[in-house]
Structures are given as structure tokens and as C-alpha cells.
Protein backbone atom coordinates (compact mmCIF):
# COMPACT_ATOMS: atom_id res chain seq x y z
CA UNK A 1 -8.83 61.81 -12.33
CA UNK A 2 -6.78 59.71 -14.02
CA UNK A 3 -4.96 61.25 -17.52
CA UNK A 4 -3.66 58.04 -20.43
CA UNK A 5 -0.94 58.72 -22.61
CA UNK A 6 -1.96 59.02 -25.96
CA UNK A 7 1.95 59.08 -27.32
CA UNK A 8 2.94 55.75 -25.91
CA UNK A 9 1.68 52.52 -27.63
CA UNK A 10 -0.32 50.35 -25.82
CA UNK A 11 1.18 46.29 -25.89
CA UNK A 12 -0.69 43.36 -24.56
CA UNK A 13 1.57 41.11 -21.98
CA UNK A 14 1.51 38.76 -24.62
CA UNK A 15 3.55 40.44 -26.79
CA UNK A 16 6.33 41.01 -24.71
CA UNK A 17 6.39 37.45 -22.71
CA UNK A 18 7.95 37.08 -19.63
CA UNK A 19 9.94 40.44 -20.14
CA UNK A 20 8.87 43.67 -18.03
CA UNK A 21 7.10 46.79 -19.60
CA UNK A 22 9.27 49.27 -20.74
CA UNK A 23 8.64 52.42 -22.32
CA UNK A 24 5.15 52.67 -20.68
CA UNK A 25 6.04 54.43 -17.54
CA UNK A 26 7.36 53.84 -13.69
CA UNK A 27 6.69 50.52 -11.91
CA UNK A 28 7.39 48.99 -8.93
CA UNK A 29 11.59 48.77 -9.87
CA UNK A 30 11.41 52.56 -9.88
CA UNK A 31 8.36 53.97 -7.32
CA UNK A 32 9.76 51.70 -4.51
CA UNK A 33 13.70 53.45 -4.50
CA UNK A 34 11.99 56.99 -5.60
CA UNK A 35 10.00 57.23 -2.29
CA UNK A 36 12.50 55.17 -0.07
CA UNK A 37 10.29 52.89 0.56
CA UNK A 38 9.85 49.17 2.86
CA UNK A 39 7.57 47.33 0.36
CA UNK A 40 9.70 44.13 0.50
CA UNK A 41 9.60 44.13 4.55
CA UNK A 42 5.85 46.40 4.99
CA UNK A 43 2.62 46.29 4.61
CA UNK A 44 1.65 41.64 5.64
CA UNK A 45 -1.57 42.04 7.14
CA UNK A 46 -2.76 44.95 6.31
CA UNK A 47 -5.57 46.12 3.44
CA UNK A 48 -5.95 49.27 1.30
CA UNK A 49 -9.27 49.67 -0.18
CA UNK A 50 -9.61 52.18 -3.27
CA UNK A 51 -13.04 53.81 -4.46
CA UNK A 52 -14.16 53.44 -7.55
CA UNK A 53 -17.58 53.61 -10.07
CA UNK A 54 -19.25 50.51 -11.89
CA UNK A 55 -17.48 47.06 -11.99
CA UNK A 56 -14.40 46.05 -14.38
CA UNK A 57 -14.83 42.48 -15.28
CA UNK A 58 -11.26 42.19 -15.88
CA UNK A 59 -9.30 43.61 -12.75
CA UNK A 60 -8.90 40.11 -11.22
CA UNK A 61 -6.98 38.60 -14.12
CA UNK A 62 -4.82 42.11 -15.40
CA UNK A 63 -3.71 42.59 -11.45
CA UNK A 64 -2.60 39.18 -11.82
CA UNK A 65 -0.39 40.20 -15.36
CA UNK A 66 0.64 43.23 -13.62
CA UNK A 67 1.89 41.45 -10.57
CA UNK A 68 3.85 38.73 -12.50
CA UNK A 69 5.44 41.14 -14.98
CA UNK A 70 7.19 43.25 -12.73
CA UNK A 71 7.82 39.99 -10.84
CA UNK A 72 5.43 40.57 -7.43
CA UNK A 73 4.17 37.87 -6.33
CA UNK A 74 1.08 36.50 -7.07
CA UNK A 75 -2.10 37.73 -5.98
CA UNK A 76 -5.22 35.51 -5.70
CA UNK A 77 -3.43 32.12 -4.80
CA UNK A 78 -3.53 30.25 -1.60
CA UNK A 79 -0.20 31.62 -1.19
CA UNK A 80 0.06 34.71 -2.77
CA UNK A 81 0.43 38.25 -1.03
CA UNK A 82 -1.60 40.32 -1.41
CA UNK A 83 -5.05 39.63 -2.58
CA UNK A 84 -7.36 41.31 -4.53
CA UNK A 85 -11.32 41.12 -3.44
CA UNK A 86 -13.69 43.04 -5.82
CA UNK A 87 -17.23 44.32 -3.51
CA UNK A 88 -20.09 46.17 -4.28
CA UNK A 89 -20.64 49.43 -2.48
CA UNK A 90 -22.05 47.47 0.68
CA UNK A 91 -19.16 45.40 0.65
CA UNK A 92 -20.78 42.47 -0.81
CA UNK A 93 -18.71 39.75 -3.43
CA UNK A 94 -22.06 40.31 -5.78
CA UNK A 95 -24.11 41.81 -7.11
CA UNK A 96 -21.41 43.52 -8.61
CA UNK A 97 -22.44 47.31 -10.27
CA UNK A 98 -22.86 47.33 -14.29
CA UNK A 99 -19.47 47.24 -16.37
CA UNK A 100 -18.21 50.41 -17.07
CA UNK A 101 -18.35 49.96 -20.61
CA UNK A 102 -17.02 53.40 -22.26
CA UNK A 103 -16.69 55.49 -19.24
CA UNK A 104 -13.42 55.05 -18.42
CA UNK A 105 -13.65 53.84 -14.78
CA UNK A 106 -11.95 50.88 -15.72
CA UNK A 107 -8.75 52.20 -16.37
CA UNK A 108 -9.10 54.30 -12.86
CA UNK A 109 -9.97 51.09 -11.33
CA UNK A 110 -6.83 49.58 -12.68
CA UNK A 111 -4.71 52.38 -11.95
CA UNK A 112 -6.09 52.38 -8.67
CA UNK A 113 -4.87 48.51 -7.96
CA UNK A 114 -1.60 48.66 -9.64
CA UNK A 115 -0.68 51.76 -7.65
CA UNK A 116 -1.05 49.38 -3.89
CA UNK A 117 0.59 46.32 -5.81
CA UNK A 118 3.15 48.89 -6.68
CA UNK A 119 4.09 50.13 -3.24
CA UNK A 120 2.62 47.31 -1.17
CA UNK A 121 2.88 44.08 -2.48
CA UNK A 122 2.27 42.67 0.97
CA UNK A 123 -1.08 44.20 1.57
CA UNK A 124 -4.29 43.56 0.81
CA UNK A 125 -6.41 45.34 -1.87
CA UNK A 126 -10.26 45.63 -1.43
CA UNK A 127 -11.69 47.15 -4.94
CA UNK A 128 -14.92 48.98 -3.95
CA UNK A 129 -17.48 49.56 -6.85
CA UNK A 130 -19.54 51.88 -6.47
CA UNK A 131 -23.40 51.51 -8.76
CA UNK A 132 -22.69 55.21 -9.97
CA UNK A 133 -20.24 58.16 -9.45
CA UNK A 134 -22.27 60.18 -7.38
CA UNK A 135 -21.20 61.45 -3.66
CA UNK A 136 -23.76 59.06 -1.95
CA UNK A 137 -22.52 56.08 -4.05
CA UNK A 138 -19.08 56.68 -3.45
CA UNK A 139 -19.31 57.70 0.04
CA UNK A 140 -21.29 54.36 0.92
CA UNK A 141 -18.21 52.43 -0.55
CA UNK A 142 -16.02 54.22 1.81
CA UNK A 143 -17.94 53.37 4.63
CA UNK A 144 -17.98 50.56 3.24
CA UNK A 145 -14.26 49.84 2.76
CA UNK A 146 -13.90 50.90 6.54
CA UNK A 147 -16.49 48.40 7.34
CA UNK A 148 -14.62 45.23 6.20
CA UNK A 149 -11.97 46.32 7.89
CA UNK A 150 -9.60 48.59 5.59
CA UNK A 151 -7.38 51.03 7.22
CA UNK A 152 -6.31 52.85 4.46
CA UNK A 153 -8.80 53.98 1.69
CA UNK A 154 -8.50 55.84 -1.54
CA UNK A 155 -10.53 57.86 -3.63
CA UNK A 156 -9.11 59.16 -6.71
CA UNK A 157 -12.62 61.65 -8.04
CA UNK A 158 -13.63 64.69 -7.01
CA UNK A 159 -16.53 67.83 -7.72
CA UNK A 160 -17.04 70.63 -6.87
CA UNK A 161 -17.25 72.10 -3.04
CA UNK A 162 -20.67 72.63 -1.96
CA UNK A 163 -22.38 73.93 1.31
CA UNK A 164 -23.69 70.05 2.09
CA UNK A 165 -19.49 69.23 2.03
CA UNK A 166 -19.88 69.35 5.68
CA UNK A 167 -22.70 66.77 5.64
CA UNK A 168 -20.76 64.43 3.69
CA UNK A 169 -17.74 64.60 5.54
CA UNK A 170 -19.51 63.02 8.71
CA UNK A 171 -21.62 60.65 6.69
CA UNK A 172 -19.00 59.61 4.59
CA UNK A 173 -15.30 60.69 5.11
CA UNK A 174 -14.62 60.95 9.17
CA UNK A 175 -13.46 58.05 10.08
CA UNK A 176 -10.98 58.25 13.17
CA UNK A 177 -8.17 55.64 12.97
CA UNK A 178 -8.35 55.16 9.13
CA UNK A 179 -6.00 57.02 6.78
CA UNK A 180 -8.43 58.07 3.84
CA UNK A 181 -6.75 59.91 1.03
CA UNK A 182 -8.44 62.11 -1.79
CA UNK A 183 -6.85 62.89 -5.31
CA UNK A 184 -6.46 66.84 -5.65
CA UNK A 185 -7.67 67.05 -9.26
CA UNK A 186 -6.01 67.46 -12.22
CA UNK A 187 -7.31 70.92 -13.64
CA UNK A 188 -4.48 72.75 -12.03
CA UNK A 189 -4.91 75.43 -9.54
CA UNK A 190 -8.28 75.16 -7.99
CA UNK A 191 -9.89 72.50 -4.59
CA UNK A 192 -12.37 69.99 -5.07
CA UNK A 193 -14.39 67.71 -2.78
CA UNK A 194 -13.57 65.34 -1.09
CA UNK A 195 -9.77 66.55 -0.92
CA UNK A 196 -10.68 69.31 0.79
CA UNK A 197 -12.70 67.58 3.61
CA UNK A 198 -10.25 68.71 7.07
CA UNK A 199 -11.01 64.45 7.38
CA UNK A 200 -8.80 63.32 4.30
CA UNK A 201 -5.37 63.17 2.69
CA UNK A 202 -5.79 65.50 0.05
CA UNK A 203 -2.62 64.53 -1.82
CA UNK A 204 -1.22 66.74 -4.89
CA UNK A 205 1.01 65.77 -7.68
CA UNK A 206 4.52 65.82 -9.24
CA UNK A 207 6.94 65.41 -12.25
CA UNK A 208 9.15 62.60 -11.38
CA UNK A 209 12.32 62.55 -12.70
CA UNK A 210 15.84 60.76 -12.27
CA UNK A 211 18.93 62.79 -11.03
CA UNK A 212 21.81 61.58 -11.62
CA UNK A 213 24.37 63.08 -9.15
CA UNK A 214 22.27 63.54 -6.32
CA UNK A 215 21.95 61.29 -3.19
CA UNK A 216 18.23 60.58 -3.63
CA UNK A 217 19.22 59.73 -7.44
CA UNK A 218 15.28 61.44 -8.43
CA UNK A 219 14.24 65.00 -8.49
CA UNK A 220 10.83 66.32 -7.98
CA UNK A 221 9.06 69.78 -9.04
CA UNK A 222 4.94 70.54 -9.04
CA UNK A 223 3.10 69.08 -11.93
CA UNK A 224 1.35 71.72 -13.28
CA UNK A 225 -2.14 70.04 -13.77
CA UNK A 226 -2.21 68.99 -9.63
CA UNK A 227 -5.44 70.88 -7.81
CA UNK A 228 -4.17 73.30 -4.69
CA UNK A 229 -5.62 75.98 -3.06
CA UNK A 230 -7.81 77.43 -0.05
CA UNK A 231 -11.19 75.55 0.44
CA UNK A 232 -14.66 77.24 0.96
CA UNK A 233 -16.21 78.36 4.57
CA UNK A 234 -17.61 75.18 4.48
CA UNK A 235 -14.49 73.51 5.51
CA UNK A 236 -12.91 74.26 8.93
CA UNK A 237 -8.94 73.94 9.27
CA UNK A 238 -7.40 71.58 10.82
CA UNK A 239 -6.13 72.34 13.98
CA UNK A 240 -2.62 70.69 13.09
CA UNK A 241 -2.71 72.53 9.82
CA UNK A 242 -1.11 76.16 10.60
CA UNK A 243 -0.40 78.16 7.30
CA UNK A 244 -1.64 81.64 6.67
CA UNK A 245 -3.19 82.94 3.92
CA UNK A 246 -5.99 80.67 3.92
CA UNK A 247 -8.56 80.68 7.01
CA UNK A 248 -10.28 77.35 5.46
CA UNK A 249 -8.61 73.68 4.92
CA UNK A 250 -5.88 74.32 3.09
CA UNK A 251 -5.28 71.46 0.26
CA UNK A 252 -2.93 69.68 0.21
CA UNK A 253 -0.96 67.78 2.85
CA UNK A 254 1.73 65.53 0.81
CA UNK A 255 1.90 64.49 -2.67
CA UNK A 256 3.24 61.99 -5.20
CA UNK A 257 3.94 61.30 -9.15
CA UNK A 258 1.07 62.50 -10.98
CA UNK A 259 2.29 64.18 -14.44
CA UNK A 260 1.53 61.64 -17.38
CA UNK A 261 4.50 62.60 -18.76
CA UNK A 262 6.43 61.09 -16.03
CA UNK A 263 3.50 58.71 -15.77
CA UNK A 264 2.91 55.06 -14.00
CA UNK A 265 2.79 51.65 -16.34
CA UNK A 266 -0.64 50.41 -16.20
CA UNK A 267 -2.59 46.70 -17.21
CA UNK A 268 -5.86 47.26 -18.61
CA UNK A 269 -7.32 45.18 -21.68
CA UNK A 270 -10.94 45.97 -20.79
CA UNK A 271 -11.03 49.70 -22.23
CA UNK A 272 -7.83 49.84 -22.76
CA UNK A 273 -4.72 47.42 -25.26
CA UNK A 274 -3.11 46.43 -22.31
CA UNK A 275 -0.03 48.10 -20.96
CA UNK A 276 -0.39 51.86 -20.90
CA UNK A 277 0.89 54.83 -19.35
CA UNK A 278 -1.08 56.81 -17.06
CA UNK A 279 -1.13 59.81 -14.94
CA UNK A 280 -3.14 62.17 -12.59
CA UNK A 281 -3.24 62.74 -9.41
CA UNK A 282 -5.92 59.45 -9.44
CA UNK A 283 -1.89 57.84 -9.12
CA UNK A 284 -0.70 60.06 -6.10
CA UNK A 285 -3.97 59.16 -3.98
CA UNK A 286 -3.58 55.57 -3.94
CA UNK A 287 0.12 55.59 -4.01
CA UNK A 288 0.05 57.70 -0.65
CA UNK A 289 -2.68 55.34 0.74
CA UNK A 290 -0.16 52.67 0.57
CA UNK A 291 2.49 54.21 1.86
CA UNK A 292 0.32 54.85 5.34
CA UNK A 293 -0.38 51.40 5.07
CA UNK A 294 3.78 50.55 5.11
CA UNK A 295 3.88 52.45 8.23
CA UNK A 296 1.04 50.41 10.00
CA UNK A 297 -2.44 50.59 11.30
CA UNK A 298 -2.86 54.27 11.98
CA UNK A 299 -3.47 55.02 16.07
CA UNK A 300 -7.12 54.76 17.16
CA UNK A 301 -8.65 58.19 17.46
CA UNK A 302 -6.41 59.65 15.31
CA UNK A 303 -6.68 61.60 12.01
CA UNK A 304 -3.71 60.38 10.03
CA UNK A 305 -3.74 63.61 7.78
CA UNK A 306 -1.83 65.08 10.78
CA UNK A 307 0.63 62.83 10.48
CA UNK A 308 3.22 64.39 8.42
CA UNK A 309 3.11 67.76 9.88
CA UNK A 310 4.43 66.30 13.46
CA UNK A 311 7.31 64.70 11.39
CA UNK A 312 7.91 67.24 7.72
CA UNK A 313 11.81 66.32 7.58
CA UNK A 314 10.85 63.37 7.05
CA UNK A 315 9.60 63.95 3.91
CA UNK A 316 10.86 65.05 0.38
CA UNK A 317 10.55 69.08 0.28
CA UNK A 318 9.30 70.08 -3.20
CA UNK A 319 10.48 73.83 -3.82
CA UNK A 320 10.13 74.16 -7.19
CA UNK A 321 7.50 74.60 -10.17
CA UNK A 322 3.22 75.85 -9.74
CA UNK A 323 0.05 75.23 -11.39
CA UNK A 324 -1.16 78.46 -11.85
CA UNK A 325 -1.41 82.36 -11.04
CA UNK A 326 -2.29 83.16 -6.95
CA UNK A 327 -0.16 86.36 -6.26
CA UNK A 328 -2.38 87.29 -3.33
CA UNK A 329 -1.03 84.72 -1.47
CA UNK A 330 1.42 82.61 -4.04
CA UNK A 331 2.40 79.88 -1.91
CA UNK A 332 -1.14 78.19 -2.62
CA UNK A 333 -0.08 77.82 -6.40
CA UNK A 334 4.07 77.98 -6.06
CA UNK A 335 6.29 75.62 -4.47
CA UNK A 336 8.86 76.86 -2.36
CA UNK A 337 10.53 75.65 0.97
CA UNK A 338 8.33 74.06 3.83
CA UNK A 339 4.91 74.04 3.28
CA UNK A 340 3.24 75.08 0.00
CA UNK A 341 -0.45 74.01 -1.73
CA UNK A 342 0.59 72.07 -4.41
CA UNK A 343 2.73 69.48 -2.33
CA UNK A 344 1.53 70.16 0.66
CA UNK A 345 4.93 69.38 3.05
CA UNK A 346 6.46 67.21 0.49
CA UNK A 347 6.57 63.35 -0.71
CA UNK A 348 7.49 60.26 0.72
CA UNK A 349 10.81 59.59 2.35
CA UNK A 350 10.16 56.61 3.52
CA UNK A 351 7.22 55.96 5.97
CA UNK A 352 8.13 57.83 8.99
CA UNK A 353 5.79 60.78 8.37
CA UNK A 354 3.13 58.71 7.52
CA UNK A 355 3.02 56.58 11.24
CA UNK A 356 0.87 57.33 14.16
């Protein structure tokens, strides 16, 4: 779910030196501020694993470029924060799945990475690789994930909703005390699986922008491409989750940057020339994982999707903007005040809404 920008020219690190990326989207200077975040202070000691298909042979080495451009430091060094370890989908070092070759998982997986060195530096990053994008695969990796210890897992795919969603959820995505976050899809209106599993973050997306003028000094409205909506039968509500209009899970609960034209900057030179700029909501999922883990190892027993809704003022209430046509019950499509389907109750402000 992740969208490249085909207007912005890609630049190897070489050919800028030392400098930062510019021109190629938002990194760590601006995502940190946006959100209000603690990622100088946050996050030592604690690892987000994110979900991915087939192995990129590169993501050691262009986390490492990404890292030192924007002046993080450095990952993969005795004394480094923040260290990268790349597993199969049993959590083993090797044998690592087939390279990804033309599929594009490559440039999710390095999304995915850059996005937790992005918001926490401190933490830990497991890369999970799944041997193929299919549920089961996938789903092992997050149990996976959980397995070595990860508190905080994304998973930035999705499919369609299915009667056997149920199934999956227990096999795959219910795990009490871990804050597991699904990307919402970037078709516009419309739920997929797994972020509409009542178990998950399903987190939507937004067009970022500065605002001068304003105390926050950024603006956000819905990004027309984010996934929102009312979920099938097959998915029960959440008992902390108490809109009407929709009887099912409602997607989504929170959301971050996701429109490519307010994109993320990006280091890929496996299927991609370097820096890029990227967007989807396959940037909102792990961003949002990493802002639970600023906020600490979620409580045990505890589904951190309820977080925010004990604590929505804590959070940045988008009002304006939809991504598509619902006028028998518009608020699953439209922003407005409080809660609505595309952002869910809002994006970060800080970590508050986001602790146990």
C-alpha cells in the first residue's frame, strides 16, 4: 500500500554528500514537530517490528544512509540506537525469503523502516519477511514479530474481507498487550482486512501541510485515497468503539500522513534510484506503530486500539476533506468534528493517547 512519486527525481546519497534530502518529501526534521512528538527522549528499549513479503538484500545498508542523512544515529553499530534485524517469517536470521525482484516489496520494506527510524530513533526495528504475500505468510510473521518480543507491529497490506476474517484474527492478529496496526488502503472509500480486524490499529491517512500562523504550525485534512468505512458481519465492534451508523468494526481509529503528494523521503537503491518520495497509508501504519512505541510497552491484557478513545483531546481532530460518496451515513467517508472514518479520532499529539 505504498504509492512512489513519479514527479520527483530520484538521487542516490552520493550525489548529494553529507547534505540532507530535499525536495523528496518529509523526514524526521519535519514528522517529529508535526505530531509533537518525544523521539529524542522515547522509545530506548523498545522494538517495532513491521510486516512485509520476500527479502530486500539492501535494507541493512540504505537504513544505514537514511539514518546518517537526516543525522540519526547509527543503526547496526555496537553503539548505535536503534538496530535493524532482518528475520524470516519464523523469526529466524536465515533462510531469508527470495528477493523481491520486480514486485515492489522492497520499497514497502524500506518505507516501512524509515517510517520507525523516523519517529523512533531509539527503538528497535525487527524487519519480518514473509516467503509470500498471502494471509498465512504474513500472519505467521506477526506472530512471529510478537514472538521475539516486539510490542508494536505493523502491517502496511491488506485484501479483501472474507467470512474466515474471524479465523485469522485469532490465529494471527489478537495479541493482548501488543499494539498491532493495519494500513487502511489506499483505494479511497472502502475496508480491507486486516484493518478491519476489532484486534488492530486500523490507521487512515492525511494531506500534511505547513500552516503558517497557527500554533501547531501544520494543518491536516483527509487524503482522499485513505480506506474508511463499516466492516462486514464478520467483524464484531469493539466494545470501546461507540459510533452509530455502523453495527460492525468501524475503520479507522487514528491516522497519519499518507497522500504522496505530501509524501515521506524514502532510501531505496534496490528497485528503486535511491531517495524517493513515497506515500500511502503503508506510511501512516508504521508511523502510528511507533508512536505507541514512544508511549511505552502497552498494559498487559490490553488492546491498545482502545487507547485513544479513553484520551481523543489528546489527539489532532481532522474535520475537514473525504474520500468518497456515503450519504447514508456520511461521517464514514467525511471528516468532521470528533470521530469520523477516515481519521478515525484524529492524529498524533504527542503520545498521550497512544499509552496504556
Amino acid at each position: 500500500m505504498a504509492l512512489i512519486r513519479t514527479d520527483v527525481r530520484q538521487r542516490f546519497a552520493a550525489a548529494l554528500g553529507a547534505s540532507a534530502p530535499s525536495g523528496v518529501g518529509y523526514g524526521p526534521p519535519q514528522l517529529q514537530p508535526a505530531y509533537n512528538l518525544p523521539s529524542s527522549t522515547a522509545g530506548a528499549g523498545e522494538s517495532v517490528a513491521v510486516v512485509d513479503a520476500f527479502n530486500d538484500p539492501n535494507a541493512v545498508s540504505d537504513l544505514a544512509t537514511y539514518r546518517s542523512s537526516w543525522g540519526l544515529a547509527a543503526c547496526n553499530t555496537s553503539t548505535g540506537a536503534g538496530c535493524l534485524s532482518v528475520v524470516n517469517q519464523k523469526g529466524k536470521a536465515s533462510p531469508l525469503p527470495q528477493n523481491s525482484g520486480s514486485t515492489g516489496w522492497a520499497t514497502e520494506e524500506s518505507l516501512d523502516v524509515d517510517m520507525v527510524a523516523a519517529i523512533c530513533p531509539k527503538c528497535h526495528i525487527y524487519l519480518v519477511e514473509a516467503n509470500s504475500p498471502t494471509i498465512k505468510n504474513l500472519g505467521t510473521s506477526v506472530d512471529s514479530a510478537v514472538s521475539l518480543g516486539a510490542k508494536f507491529v505493523s502491517n502496511s497490506y491488506g485484501g479483501s474481507q472474507g467470512a474466515n476474517d474471524p479465523n485469522f484474527d485469532n490465529l494471527y492478529y489478537k495479541h493482548a498487550g501488543v499494539a498491532v496496526t493495519a494500513s487502511a488502503g489506499d483505494a479511497g472509500f472502502g475496508v480491507s482486512y486486516p484493518s478491519s480486524s476489532q484486534f488492530v490499529t486500523s490507521v487512515g491517512g492525511t494531506s500534511l501541510v505547513k500552516a503558517t500562523g497557527t500554533s501547531r504550525g501544520w494543518a491536516e485534512t483527509v487524503w482522499d485515497g485513505t480506506g474508511s468505512g463499516c466492516a462486514t458481519k464478520a467483524e464484531a465492534k469493539p466494545a470501546w468503539q461507540t459510533d452509530t451508523g455502523c453495527k460492525h468494526r468501524t475503520a479507522n481509529d487514528v491516522a497519519a500522513v499518507a497522500d504522496p503528494n505530501t509524501g515521506v523521503a524514502v532510501y531505496d537503491t534496490y528497485d528503486q534510484g535511491g531517495w524517493l518520495e513515497v506515500g500511502g497509508t503503508s506510511a501512516s501504519s508504521p508511523i502510528i506503530a511507533s508512536v505507541f512505541a514512544l508511549a511505552g510497552a502497552p498494559a498487559a491484557g490490553t488492546f491498545p486500539n482502545s487507547y485513544p478513545y479513553a484520551d481523543p483531546s489528546a489527539l489532532n481532530d481532522v474535520t475537514t476533506g473525504a474520500n468518497g460518496s456515503c450519504p447514508a451515513h456520511p461521517f464514514r467517508c467525511h471528516a468532521k468534528v470528533g470521530y469520523d472514518g477516515p481519521t478515525g479520532l484524529g492524529t498524533p499529539n504527542g503520545t498521550a493517547a497512544f499509552a496504556g
